[in-house]
Protein backbone atom coordinates (compact mmCIF):
# COMPACT_ATOMS: atom_id res chain seq x y z
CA UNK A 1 126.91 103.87 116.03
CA UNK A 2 123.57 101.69 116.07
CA UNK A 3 123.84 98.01 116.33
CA UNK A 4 120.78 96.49 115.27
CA UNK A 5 119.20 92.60 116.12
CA UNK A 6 116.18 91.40 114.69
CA UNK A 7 113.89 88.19 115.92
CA UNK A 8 110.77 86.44 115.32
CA UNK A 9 111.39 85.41 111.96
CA UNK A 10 109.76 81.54 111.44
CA UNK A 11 107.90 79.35 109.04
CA UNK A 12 104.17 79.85 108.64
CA UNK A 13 101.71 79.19 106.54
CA UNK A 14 100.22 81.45 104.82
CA UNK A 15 97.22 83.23 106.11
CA UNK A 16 99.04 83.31 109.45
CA UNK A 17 100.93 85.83 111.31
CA UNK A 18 104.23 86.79 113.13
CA UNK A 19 105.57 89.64 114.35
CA UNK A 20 109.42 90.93 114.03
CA UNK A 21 111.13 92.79 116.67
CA UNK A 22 114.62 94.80 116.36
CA UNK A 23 116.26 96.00 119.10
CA UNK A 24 118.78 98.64 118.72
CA UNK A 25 121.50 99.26 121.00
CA UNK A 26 123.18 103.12 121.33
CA UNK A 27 121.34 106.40 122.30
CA UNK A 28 118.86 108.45 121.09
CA UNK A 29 117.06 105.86 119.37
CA UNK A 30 114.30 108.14 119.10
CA UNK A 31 116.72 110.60 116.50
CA UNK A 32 116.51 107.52 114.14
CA UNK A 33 114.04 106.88 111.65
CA UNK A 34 113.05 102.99 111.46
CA UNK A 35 112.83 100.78 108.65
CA UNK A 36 112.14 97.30 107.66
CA UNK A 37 113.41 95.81 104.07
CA UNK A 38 113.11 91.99 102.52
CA UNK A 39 115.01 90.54 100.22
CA UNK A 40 113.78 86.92 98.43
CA UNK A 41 116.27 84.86 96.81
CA UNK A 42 117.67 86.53 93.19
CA UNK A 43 115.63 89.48 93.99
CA UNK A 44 116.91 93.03 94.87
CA UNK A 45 116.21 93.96 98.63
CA UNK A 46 113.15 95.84 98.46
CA UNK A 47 110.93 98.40 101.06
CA UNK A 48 108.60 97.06 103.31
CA UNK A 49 107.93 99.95 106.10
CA UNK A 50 108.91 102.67 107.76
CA UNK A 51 108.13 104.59 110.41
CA UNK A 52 109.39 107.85 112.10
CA UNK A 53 111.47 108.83 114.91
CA UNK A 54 108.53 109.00 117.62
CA UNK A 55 105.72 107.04 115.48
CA UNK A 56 103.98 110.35 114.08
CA UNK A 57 103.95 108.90 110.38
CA UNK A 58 104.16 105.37 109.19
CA UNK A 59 104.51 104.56 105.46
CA UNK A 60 104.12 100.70 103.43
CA UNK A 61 104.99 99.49 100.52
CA UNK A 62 101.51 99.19 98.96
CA UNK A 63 101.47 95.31 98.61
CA UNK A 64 101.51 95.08 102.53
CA UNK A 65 99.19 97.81 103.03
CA UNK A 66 96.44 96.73 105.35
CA UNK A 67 97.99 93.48 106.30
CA UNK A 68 101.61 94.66 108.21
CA UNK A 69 101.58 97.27 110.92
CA UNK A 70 105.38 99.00 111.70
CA UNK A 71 105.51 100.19 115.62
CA UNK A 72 107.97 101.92 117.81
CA UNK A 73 108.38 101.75 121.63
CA UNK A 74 111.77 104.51 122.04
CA UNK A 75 111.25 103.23 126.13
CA UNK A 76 112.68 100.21 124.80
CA UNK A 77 114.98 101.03 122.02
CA UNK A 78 112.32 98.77 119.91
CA UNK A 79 111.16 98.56 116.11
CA UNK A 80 108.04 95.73 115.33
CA UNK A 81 106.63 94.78 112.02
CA UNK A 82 103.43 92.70 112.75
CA UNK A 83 102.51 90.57 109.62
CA UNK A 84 98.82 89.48 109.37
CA UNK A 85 97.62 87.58 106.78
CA UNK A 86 101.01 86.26 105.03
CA UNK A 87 101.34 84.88 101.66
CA UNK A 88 103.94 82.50 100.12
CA UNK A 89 104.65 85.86 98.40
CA UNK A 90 106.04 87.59 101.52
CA UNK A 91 108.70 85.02 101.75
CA UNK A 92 112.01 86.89 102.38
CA UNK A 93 114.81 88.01 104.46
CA UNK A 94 113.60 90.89 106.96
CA UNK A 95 116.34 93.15 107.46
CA UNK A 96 115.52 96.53 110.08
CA UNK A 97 117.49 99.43 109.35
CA UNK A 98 117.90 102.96 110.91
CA UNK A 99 118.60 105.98 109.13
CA UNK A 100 119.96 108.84 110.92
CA UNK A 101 119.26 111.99 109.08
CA UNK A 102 115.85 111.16 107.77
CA UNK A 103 116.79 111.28 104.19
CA UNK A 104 114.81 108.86 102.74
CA UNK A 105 112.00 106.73 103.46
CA UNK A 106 111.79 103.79 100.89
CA UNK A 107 115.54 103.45 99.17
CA UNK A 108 117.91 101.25 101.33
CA UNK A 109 120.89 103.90 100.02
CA UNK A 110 119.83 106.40 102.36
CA UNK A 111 119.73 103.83 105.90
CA UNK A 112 123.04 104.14 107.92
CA UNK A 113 122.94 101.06 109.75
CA UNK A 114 121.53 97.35 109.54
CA UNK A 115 120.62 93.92 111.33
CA UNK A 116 121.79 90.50 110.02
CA UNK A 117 118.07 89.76 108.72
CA UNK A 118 115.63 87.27 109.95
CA UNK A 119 114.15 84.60 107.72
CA UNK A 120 110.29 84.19 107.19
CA UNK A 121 108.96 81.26 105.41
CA UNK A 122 105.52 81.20 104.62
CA UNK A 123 104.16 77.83 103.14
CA UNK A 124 101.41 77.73 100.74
């Protein structure tokens, strides 16, 4: 069992940045591959990033490509999603998930476990 809390979640206006952090509690964090997922209001929760269990690959969604960086630190049972450049666009619920058998990368379906979301606002 993973239990998963996200922070840094905010208003900002858009150009800005912030960066979200998920710590997961449990062992062998490392076995897990990471993911972060938004869902805006009446939309379906959609793939943002993902990255694997000791930071070898990373993969994006393409509209944050260049713009949001996933990282990893297993010493601290730690997933980040740094968000450059934001856009009123980007304006969601972040939710970090972990998916224990590597199954997927992008569909939410294949993630065992999940945070309680953090909310990013970004103002035009």
């Amino acid at each position: 069992q993973v239990q998963l809390v996200e922070s840094g979640g905010g208003l900002v206006q858009a150009g800005g940045s912030l960066r979200l952090s998920c710590a997961a509690s449990g062992r062998s964090f490392s076995n897990y591959q990471m993911g972060w997922f938004r869902q805006a209001p009446g939309k379906e929760r959609e793939f943002v990033a993902a990255i694997s269990g000791y930071g070898g690959s990373t993969y994006y969604t393409d509209s944050v490509k260049g713009r949001f960086t996933i990282s990893r630190d297993n010493a601290k049972n730690s997933v980040y999603l740094q968000m450059n450049s934001l856009k009123p666009e980007d304006t969601a619920v972040y939710y970090c998930a972990a998916d224990a058998f590597m199954s997927t990368v992008t569909a939410s379906s294949g993630y065992d476990f999940w945070g309680q979301g953090t909310q990013v606002t970004v103002s035009s």
